[in-house]
Every structure is written in C-alpha cells, then in structure tokens.
Protein backbone atom coordinates (compact mmCIF):
# COMPACT_ATOMS: atom_id res chain seq x y z
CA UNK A 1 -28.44 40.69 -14.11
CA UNK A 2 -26.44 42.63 -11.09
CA UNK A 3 -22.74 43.64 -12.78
CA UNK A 4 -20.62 42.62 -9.84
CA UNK A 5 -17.40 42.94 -12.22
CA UNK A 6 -16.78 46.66 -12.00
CA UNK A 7 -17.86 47.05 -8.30
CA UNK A 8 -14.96 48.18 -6.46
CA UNK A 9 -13.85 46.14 -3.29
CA UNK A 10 -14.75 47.64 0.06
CA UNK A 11 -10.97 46.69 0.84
CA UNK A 12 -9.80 49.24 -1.10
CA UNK A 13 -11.56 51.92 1.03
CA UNK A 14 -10.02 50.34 4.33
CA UNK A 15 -6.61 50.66 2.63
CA UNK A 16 -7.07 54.50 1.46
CA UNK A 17 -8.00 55.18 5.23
CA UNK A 18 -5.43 53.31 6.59
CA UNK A 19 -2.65 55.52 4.22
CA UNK A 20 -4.20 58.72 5.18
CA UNK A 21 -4.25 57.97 8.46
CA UNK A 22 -0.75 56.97 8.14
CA UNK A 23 0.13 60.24 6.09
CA UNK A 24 -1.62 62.63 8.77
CA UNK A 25 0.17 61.45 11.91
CA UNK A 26 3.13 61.58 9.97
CA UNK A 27 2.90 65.42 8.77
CA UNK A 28 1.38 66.05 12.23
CA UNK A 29 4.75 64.53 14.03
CA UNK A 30 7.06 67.08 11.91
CA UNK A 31 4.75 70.16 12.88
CA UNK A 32 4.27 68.86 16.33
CA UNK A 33 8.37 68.90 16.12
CA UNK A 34 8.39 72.45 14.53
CA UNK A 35 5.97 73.64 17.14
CA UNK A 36 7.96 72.45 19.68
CA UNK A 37 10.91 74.39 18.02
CA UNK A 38 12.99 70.64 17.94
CA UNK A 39 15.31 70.32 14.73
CA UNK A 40 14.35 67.62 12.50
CA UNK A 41 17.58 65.61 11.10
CA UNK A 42 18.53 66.52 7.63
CA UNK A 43 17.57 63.94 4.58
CA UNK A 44 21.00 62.38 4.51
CA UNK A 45 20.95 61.61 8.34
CA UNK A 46 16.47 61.23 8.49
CA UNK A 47 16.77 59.28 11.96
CA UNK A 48 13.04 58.65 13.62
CA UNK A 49 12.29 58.17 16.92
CA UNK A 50 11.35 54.07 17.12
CA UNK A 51 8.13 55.55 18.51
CA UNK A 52 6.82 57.19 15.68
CA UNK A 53 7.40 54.04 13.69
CA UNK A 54 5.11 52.03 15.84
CA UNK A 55 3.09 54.74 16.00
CA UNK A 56 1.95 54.88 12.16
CA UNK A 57 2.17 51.54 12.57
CA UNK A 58 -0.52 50.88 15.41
CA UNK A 59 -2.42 54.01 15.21
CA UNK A 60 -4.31 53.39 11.24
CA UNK A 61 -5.21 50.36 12.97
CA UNK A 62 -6.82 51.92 15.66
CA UNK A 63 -8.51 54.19 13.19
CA UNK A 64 -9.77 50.90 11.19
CA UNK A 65 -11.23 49.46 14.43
CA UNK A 66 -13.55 53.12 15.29
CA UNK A 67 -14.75 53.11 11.72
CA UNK A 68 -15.35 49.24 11.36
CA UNK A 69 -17.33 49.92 15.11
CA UNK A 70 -19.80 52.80 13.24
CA UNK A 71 -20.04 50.73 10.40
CA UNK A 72 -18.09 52.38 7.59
CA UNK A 73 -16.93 49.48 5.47
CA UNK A 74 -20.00 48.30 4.37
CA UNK A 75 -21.30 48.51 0.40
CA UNK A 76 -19.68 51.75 -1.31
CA UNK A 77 -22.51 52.07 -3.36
CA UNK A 78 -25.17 52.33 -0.58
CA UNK A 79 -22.98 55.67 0.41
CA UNK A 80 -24.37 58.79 0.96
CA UNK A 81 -21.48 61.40 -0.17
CA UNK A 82 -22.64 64.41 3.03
CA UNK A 83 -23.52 61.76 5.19
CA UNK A 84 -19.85 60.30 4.93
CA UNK A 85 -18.34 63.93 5.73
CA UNK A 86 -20.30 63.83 8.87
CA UNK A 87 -19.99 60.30 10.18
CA UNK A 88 -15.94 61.21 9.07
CA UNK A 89 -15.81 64.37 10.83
CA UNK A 90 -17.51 62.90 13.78
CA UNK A 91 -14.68 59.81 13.98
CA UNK A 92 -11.81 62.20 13.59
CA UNK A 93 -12.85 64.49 16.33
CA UNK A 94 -13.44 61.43 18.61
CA UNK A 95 -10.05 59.64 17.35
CA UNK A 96 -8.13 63.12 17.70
CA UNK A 97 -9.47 63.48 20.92
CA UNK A 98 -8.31 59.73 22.17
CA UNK A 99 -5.07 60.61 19.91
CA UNK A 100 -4.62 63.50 22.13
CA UNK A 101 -4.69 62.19 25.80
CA UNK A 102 -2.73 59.49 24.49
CA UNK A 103 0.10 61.07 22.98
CA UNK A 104 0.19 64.84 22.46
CA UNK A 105 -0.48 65.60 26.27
CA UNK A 106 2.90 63.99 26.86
CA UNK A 107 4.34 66.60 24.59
CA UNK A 108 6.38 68.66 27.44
CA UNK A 109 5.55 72.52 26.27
CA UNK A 110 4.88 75.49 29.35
CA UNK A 111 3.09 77.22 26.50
CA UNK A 112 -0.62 76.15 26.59
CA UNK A 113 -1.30 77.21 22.92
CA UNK A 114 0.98 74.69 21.47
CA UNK A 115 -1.74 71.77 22.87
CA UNK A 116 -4.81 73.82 21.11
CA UNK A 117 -2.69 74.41 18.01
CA UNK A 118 -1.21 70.35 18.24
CA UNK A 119 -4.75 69.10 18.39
CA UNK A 120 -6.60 70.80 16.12
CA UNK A 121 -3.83 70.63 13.63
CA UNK A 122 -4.27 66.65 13.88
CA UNK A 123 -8.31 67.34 14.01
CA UNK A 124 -8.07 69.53 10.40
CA UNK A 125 -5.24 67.27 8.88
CA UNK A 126 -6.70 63.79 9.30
CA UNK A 127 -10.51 65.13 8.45
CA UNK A 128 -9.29 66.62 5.42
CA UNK A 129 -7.20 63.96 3.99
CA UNK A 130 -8.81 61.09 5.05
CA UNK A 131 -12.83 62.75 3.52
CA UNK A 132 -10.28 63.49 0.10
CA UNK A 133 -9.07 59.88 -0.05
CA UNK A 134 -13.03 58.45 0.55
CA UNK A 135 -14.61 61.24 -1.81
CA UNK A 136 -12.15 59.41 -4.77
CA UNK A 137 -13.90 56.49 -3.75
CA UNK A 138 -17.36 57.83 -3.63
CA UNK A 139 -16.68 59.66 -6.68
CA UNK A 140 -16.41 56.93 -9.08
CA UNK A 141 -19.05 54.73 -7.19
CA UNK A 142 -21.47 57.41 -8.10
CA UNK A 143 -20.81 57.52 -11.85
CA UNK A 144 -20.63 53.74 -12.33
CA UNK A 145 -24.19 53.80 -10.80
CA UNK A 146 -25.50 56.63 -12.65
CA UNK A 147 -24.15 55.26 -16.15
CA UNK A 148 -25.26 52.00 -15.46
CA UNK A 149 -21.91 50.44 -15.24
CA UNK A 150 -23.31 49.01 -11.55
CA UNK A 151 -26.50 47.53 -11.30
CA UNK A 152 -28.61 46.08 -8.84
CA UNK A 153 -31.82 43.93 -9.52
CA UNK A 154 -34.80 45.15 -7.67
CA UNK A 155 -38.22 43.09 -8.28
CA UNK A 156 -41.83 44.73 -7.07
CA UNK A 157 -44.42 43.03 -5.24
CA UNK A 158 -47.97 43.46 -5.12
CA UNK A 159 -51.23 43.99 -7.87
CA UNK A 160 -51.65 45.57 -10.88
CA UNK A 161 -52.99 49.26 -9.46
CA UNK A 162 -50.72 49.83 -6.60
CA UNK A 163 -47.53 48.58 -8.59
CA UNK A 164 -48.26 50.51 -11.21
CA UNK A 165 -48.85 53.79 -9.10
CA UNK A 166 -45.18 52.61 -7.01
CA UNK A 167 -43.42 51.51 -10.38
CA UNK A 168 -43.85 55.30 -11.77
CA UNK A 169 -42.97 56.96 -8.79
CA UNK A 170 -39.61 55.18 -7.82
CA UNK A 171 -38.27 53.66 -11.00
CA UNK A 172 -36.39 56.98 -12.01
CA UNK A 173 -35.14 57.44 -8.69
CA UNK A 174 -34.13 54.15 -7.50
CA UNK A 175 -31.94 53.80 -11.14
CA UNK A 176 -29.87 56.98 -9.63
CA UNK A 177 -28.87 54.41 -7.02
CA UNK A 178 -28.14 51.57 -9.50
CA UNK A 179 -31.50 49.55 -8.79
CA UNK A 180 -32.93 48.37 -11.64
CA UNK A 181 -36.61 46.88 -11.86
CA UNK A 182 -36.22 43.44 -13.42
CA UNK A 183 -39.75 42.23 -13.21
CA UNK A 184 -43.39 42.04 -10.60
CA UNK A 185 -44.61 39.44 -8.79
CA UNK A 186 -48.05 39.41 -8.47
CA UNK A 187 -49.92 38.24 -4.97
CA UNK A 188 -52.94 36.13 -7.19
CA UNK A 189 -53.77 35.28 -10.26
CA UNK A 190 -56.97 37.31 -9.96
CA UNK A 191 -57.37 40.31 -11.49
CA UNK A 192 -55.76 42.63 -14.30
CA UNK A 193 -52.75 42.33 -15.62
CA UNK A 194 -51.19 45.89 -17.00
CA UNK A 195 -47.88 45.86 -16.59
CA UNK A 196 -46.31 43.49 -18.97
CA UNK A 197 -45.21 46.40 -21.55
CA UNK A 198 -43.17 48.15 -18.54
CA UNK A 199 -41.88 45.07 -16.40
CA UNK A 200 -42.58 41.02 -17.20
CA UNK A 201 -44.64 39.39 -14.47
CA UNK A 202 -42.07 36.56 -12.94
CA UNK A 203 -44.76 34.58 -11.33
CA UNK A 204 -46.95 34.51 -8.56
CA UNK A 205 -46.01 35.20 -3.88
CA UNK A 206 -46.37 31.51 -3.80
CA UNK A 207 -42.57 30.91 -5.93
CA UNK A 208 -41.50 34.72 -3.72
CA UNK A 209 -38.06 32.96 -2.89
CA UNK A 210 -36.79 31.03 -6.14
CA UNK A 211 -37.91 34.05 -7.72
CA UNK A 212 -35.15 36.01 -5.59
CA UNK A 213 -32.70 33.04 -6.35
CA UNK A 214 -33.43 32.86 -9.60
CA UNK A 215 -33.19 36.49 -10.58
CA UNK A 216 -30.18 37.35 -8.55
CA UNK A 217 -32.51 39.71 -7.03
CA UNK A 218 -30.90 42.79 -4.52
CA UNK A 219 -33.91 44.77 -3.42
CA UNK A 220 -37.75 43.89 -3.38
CA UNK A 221 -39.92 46.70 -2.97
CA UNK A 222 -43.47 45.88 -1.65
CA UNK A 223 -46.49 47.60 -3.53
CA UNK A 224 -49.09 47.14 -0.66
CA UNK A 225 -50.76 49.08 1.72
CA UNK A 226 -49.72 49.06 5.22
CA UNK A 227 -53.36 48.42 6.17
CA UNK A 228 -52.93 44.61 4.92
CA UNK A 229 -50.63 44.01 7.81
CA UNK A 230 -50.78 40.34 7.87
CA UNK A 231 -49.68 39.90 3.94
CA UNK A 232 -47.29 42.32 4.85
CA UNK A 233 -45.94 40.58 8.08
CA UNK A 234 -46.03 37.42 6.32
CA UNK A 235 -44.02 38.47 3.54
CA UNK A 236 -41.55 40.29 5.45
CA UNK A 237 -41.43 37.23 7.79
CA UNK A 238 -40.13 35.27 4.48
CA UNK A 239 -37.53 37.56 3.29
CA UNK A 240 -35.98 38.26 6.18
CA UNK A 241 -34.76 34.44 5.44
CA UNK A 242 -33.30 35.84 2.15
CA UNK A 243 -30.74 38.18 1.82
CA UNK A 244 -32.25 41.07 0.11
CA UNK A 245 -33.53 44.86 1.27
CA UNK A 246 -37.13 45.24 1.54
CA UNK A 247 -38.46 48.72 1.19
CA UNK A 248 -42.19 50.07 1.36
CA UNK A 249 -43.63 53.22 0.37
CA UNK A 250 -44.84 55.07 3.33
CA UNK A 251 -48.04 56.29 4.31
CA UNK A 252 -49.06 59.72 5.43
CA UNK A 253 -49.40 58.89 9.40
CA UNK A 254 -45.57 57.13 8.92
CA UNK A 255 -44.60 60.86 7.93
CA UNK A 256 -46.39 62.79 10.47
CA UNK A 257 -45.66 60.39 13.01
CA UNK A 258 -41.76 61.37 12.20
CA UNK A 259 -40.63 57.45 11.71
CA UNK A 260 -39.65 58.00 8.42
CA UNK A 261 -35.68 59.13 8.18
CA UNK A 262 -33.57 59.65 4.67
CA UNK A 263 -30.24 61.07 4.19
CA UNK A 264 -30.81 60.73 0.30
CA UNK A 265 -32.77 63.95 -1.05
CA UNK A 266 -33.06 63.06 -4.63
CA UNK A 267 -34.04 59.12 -3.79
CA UNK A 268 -37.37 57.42 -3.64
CA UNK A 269 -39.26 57.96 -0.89
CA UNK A 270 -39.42 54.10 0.36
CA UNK A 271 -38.97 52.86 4.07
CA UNK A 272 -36.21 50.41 4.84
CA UNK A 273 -37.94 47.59 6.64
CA UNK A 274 -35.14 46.04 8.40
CA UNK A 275 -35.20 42.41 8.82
CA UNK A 276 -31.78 42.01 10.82
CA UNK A 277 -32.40 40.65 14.68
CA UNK A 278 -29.84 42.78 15.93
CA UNK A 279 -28.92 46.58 16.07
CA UNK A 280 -26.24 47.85 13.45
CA UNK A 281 -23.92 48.94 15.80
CA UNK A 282 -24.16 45.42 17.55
CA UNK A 283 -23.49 43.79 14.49
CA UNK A 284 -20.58 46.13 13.75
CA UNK A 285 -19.21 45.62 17.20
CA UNK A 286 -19.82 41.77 16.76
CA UNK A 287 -17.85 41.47 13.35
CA UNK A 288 -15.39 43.56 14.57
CA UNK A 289 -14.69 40.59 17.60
CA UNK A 290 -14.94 38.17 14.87
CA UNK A 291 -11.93 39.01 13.68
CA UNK A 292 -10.05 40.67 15.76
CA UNK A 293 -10.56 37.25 17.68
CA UNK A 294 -9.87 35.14 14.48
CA UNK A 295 -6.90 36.54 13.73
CA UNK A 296 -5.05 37.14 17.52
CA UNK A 297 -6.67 33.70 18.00
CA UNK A 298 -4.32 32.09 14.90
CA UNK A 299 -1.67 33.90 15.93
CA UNK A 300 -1.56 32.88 19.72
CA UNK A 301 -2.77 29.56 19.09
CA UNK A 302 0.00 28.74 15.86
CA UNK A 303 1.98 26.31 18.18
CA UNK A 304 -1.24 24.61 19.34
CA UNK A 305 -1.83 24.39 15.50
CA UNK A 306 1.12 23.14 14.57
CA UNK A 307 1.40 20.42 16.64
CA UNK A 308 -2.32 19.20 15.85
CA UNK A 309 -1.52 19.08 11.99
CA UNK A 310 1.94 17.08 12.88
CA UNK A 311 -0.59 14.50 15.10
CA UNK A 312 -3.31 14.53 12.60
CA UNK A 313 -0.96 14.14 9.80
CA UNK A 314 0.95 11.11 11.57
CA UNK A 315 -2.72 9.43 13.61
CA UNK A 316 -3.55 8.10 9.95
CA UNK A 317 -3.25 8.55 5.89
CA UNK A 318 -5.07 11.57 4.04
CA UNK A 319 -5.46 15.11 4.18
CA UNK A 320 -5.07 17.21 7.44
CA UNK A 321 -7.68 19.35 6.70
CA UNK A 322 -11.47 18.48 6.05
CA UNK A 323 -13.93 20.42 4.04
CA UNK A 324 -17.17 20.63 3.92
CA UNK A 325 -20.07 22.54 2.08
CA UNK A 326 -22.48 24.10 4.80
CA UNK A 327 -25.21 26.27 4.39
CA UNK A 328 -24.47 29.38 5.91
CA UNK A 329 -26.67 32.48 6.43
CA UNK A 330 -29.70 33.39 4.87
CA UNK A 331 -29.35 29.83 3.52
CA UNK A 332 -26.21 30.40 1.33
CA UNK A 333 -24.17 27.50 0.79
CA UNK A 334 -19.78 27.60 1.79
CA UNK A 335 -16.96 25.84 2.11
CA UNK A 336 -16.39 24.71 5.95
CA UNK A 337 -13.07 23.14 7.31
CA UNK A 338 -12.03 20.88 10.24
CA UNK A 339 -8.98 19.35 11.33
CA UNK A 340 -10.09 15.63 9.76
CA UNK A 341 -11.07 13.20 12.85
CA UNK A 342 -11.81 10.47 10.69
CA UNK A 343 -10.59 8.07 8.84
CA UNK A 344 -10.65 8.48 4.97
CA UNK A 345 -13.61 7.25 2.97
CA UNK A 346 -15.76 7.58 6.52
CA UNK A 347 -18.66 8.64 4.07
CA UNK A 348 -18.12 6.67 1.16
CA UNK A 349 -21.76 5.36 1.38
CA UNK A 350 -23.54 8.97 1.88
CA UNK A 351 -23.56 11.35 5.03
CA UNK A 352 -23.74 9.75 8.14
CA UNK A 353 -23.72 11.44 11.63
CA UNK A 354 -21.19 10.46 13.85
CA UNK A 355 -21.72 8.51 17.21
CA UNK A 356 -20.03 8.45 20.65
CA UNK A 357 -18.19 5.13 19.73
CA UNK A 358 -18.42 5.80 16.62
CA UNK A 359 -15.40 3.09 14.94
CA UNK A 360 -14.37 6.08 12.00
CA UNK A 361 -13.48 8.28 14.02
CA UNK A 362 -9.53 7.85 14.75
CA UNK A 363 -8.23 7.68 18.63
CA UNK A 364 -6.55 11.15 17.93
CA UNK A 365 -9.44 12.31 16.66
CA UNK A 366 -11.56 11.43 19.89
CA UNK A 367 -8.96 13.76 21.47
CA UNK A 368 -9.35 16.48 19.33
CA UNK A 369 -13.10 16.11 19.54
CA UNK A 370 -13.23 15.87 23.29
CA UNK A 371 -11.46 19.22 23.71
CA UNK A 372 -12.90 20.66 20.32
CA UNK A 373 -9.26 21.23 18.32
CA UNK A 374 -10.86 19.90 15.36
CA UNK A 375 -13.30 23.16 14.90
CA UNK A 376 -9.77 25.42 14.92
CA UNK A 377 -9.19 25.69 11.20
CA UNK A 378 -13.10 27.56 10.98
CA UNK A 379 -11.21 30.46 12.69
CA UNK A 380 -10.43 30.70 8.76
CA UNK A 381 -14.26 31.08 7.34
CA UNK A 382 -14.74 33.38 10.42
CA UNK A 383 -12.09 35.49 9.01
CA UNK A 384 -13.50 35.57 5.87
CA UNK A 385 -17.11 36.45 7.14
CA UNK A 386 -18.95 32.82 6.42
CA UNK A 387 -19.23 32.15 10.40
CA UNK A 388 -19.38 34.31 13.40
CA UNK A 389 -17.76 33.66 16.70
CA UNK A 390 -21.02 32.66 18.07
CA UNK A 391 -24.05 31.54 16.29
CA UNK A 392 -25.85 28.32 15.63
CA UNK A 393 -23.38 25.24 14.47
CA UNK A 394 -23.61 24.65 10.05
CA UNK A 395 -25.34 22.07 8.71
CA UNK A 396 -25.52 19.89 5.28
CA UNK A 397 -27.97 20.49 3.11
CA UNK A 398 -28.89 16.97 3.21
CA UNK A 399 -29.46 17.10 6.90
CA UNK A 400 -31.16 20.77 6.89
CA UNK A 401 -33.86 19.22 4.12
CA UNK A 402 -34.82 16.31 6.58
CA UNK A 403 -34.48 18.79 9.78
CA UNK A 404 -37.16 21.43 8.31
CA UNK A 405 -39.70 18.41 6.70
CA UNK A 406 -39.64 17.46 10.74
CA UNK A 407 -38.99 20.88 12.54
CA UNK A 408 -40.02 23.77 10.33
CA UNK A 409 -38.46 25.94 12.82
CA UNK A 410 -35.00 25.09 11.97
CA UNK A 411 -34.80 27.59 8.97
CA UNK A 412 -35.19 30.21 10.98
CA UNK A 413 -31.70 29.50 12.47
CA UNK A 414 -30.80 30.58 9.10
CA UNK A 415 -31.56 34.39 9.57
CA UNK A 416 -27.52 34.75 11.33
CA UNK A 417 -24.80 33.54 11.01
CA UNK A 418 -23.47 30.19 11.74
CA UNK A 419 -21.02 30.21 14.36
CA UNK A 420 -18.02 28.39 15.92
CA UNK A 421 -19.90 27.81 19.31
CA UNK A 422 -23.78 28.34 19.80
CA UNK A 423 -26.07 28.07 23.13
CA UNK A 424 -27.18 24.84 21.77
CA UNK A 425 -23.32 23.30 21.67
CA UNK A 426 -22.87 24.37 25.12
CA UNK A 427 -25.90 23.12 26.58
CA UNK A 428 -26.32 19.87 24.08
CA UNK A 429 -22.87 19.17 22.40
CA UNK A 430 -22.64 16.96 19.02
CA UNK A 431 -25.74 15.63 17.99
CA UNK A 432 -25.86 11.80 16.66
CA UNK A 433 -29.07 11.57 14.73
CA UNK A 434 -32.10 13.44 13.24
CA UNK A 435 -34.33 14.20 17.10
CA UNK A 436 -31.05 15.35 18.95
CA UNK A 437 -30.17 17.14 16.09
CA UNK A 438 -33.56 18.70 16.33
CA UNK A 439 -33.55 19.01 20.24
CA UNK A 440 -29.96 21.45 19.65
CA UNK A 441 -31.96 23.34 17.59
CA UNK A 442 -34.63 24.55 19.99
CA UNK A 443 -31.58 25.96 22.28
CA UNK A 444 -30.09 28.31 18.81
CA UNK A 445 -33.89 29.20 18.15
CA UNK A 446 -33.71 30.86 21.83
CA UNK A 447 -30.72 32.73 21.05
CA UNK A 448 -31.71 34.35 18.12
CA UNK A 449 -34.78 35.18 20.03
CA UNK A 450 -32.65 36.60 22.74
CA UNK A 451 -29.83 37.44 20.82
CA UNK A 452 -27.22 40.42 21.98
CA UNK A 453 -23.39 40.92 22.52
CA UNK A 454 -24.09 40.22 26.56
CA UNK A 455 -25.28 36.42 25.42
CA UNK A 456 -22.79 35.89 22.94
CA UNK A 457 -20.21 36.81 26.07
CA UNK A 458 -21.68 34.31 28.13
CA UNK A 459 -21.96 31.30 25.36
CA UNK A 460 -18.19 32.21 24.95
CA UNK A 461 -17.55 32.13 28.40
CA UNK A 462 -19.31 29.13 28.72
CA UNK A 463 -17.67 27.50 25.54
CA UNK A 464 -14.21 28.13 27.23
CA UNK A 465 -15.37 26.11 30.53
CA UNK A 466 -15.98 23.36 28.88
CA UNK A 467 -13.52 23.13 26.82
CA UNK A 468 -10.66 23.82 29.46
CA UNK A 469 -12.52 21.06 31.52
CA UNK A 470 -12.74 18.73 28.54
CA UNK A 471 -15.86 17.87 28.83
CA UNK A 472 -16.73 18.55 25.03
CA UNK A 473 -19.23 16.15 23.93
C-alpha cells in the first residue's frame, strides 16, 4: 500500500519560501542602506521604516503567487533536484527584475553602480537562500523514496511477453522514484501466464478501474505497443477518468522524432501520457484564481455573510450550514456545504430534487436561491481544492448512478473539477428532475470540450450578470 504517513506536506515548502524570501529582502534592505552609505539605528533604538514592514510582508506573497503560476507546489516527490535550481533561478531573476523597477529604482543614488550592485545583490541573495531552504526539502524527499520510507503503487498493463520485457527494464528504476509494482493486469484470459513469481496477476482490462480503487494504485504503466492504437486510446480514454499517471515505453520513431523529453537521467525511460484537458500552466494560473478569489472573496463578502447566517439562523430551526457528500473530480467523493434553504428533515424519505414551488424550501431560502447566496459557504471547498471557480455543478452519487445508466456521457464531466458556476448553470440554472438534469449536462460536456481560462472568464462574467440581475433560477 502507498505510505502517505511520512510524506511531507507541500505546505511546508510554501512556508520555507515564504521565510527566505522574507530573510533576503530583509538582508538586502540593510546592504541597500550600507550602499547607500545611510546609518542604520543601533539595536537599542532598531526603528524601521513602516515600508519595509509591509514590504516583507507583501513581497513573499508575491513570490508565492510567481511560483504557484510555474507550478512549483505540486508533489515534492515528483521533484527533480537540477531541474528545481533552474526553474528557481529562472523565478528569482524574473522576481528581482519586477523587485527592481518596483522598488530599488526609487533608491535616489547619482552613482550608477550602486543599481547593478543593488540588483544583483537581491538576484544572488534570494537564489541562494531560497534553492538552500528547497534543497532541505528535496533532500529528505529523496532518501525517504530511496529507503522505501515513501511508496507509490504502480500496476502494469498488458500480456505476458511485453510485460515481462517492460517489468525488467523499469522496475529498478521506477523504485528510485518510490514506485513500486504491486501487481499486472492482463488484457485476456488467453494466453501464458509467466509472471506470477515476480508480480500477482490482479485480474483482467475488463475490472481496469476497481482494480485502481482497490489497490490504491498511483501510476499504471502500459506494456503495449503503440501500433495497437485503439486498445491504447481506449484505455487511456478510461483512465483519464481516474486519477492516476499513465506512462508508456516509447518506441524508436518517438525518439528520433524528438517527442520524447526527461529531466530524470537515472529514471525509466517511459512517456508521460497526459490525460489533463488543459495546459499546466493554465491549470496553475486557474488554481491560483481559485483562491486568490476564495479567499479576497470571504473577506470582502464577510458582512454579506454575516447577515445571511443571522437570516438563515432566524427564517427557521436547524443548522445554518448544509452539507453534503458530492462526487468531485475524477469521481472522488467530498464534503459540500450550502447555506441550508430548506426546512429540516426536507429529505427524510430519500433525495429528492427540488422544484420551483417547491413547499421545503423556506421563503428566505427562495431569496437566497434567486440571487445564489446559498452556494457562498463552497468558497470554503474551493479553498481547500475540492471545487474550482468554474467547472460543472456536484452531484450525489445517487443522482450520478441514474444520470450515466441514461446519459453515459455524464462521467466524463468527471475528468475536472466541479465548480461553483459552470456554462450549464448559466445557460440552464437548477435542474428539477432526471432529463433537465441531463439537458445541463450537455452544456458542461461543451466546456470541457472547449475548455480554457478565456471561457472560464466569460462563464464568470456571465455568472455575475445574472446574479446582479437576480434572475438565478
């Protein structure tokens, strides 16, 4: 099974960065000060300028926003140690330059030297400290995977010849980067079975994705050729619906052809099949909004908030807020909350959809509806990374079972994120049974077609229209 236990939190990496960057401008303010030949006050009198506190203050956030944009604070142990020097070399000379123009330039010096010697002394300083904080970080990543203390399931699909051939080639490799082969699933029945003293067979393509489930499985690596393209398609097809990495072993034109890229020298030599819909730098630049939104949103919006939980609380007895499970992306399940709108017990014979005149729904909570107040307290599981800004609305279980026996379609609606607003919420609103719920659907299934940071800009646009017009339905 995958040790999650002794994985260090990504959170701690943001918070190393954000004290180096911290430390940097600090030591860079007192040479900037001797450069400028300016006495610095002695201990007993240490008086700073109020703009150097909000200074360190502001500017590690602004660092935390240009790394969070390139992608930085993603899994530590899918790190490459020289190609985080680079991408943290590159960031620091971009930041130092921004730094620079925003700041030092103001510096007022006739001697032209002082700027080179101000910037590059920023340039060297952050680098250095902030690669020595990370390299910590990297450091012990890299020994928990290489003594096993960090694992990661991997499973291997295919037949008996070409697994075997990919099994012996990558196993030694892939265990440098804490991926462990936990079994093979094999694409029929036919045919010879050989590798049940190295890896147990877990069963057969057909039972692909409770095998995944089942096996708390992290990375499946496909032992086919390239040449079966419509196995390969289809299989790709269903785990992009999971969320796993899928990885192939190239084939000499993929080489000469110069699509194959690797930063890792000593790992196998798979090919990351990606199975996202949108870029990585979109996706950075969309979580980024998330919560930059979620959280400037709450704070903005706390009287708003306020005075709905005082009206909720005093419109009728229970709880202000409402949760829900919802099944999220790649079809894991989490907790969802809403101001409630209904009356308590509203479900107390099973899930029903609500309706226009719908008697369980209270007369504040047609309000709160009507100008969509009640979604507000999801600004909380976008913060946490279960929802996105944008993306189609969450659904039960219950309802997604009955959705997909009608509309098989609908699980691919699965493959992002849910979100707080979607194409099909601004076009189609609240659904009140099964067909409408299906007819929403068809509007998300265009945006993940279509999907890009332009569109979500316009849904949100859109969202805001009818909301300030109240015409929420």
């Amino acid at each position: 099974m995958k040790k999650k236990n002794n994985q260090i939190p990504i959170i701690f990496y943001a918070i190393m960065d954000v004290l180096m960057a911290a430390l940097a401008w600090s030591i860079c303010y007192f040479i900037r000060k001797w450069l400028l030949n300016r006495t610095v006050s002695p201990i007993k009198n240490f008086q700073l300028d109020y703009r150097f506190w909000v200074a360190i203050t502001l500017i590690p956030l602004g660092w935390i926003v240009l790394y969070a944009i390139v992608g930085t604070y993603r899994s530590l142990y899918k790190k490459s140690r020289l190609f985080e020097l680079t991408l943290t070399f590159i960031c620091s000379l971009i930041g130092s330059i921004v730094l620079f123009f925003a700041f030092i330039l103001d510096d007022a010096n006739d001697n032209y030297s002082y700027y080179y010697y101000a910037f590059f002394c920023l340039l060297g300083i952050h680098f250095t400290l902030t690669f020595l904080g990370r390299f910590v970080f990297l450091n012990i990543a890299k020994q928990q995977l290489l003594k096993g203390s960090v694992q990661f399931n991997s499973l291997i699909v295919g037949n008996y010849d070409y697994v075997n051939r990919i099994f012996i080639q990558t196993e030694k490799n892939l265990r440098s980067d804490g991926y462990y082969y936990t079994g093979y699933v094999e694409l029929s029945a036919i045919g010879k079975n050989g590798m049940s003293k190295q890896l147990p067979t877990l069963g057969y393509i057909d039972s692909l994705e409770s095998i995944i489930d089942n096996n708390n499985i992290h990375q499946v690596v496909l032992a086919m050729e390239k040449s079966e393209h419509a196995m390969v398609e289809n299989i790709i097809n269903r785990l992009s619906e999971k969320d796993v990495e899928v990885k192939i072993l190239p084939d000499t034109l993929d080489i000469l052809s110069g699509s194959i890229r690797t930063s890792n020298v000593m790992g196998a030599m798979l090919i990351d099949l990606r199975t996202s819909l949108m870029p990585e730098w979109q996706q950075n630049i969309k979580r980024l909004i998330d919560v930059f939104a979620a959280v400037f949103g709450s704070i903005i919006l706390s009287p708003l908030l306020l005075y709905v939980v005082l009206r909720v609380k005093f419109s009728s007895k229970g709880s202000i807020i409402y949760s829900q499970q919802r099944i999220g992306y790649k079809g894991k399940p989490f907790t969802m909350y809403k101001f409630r709108s209904m009356y308590m017990g509203a479900e107390k014979n099973g899930p029903l959809l609500s309706s226009d005149n719908d008697p369980r729904i209270t007369r504040w909570g047609k309000i709160m509806r009507k100008w969509r107040l009640d979604e507000l307290p999801q600004l909380w599981n976008i913060l946490t990374g279960d929802m996105s800004l944008v993306g189609p609305r969450p659904e039960r279980k219950f309802y997604i079972d009955q959705l997909i026996a009608d509309f098989p379609y609908y699980k691919y609606l699965l493959k992002v994120k849910p979100g707080l607003t979607s194409w099909g919420m601004v076009q189609f609103g609240y659904a009140q049974n099964i067909d409408e719920m299906i007819e929403r659907s068809k509007f998300d299934l265009l945006y993940i077609e279509n999907i890009s940071l332009a569109l979500d800009f316009k849904i949100m646009i859109h969202t805001l229209r009818i909301i300030f017009s109240g015409k929420g339905k």
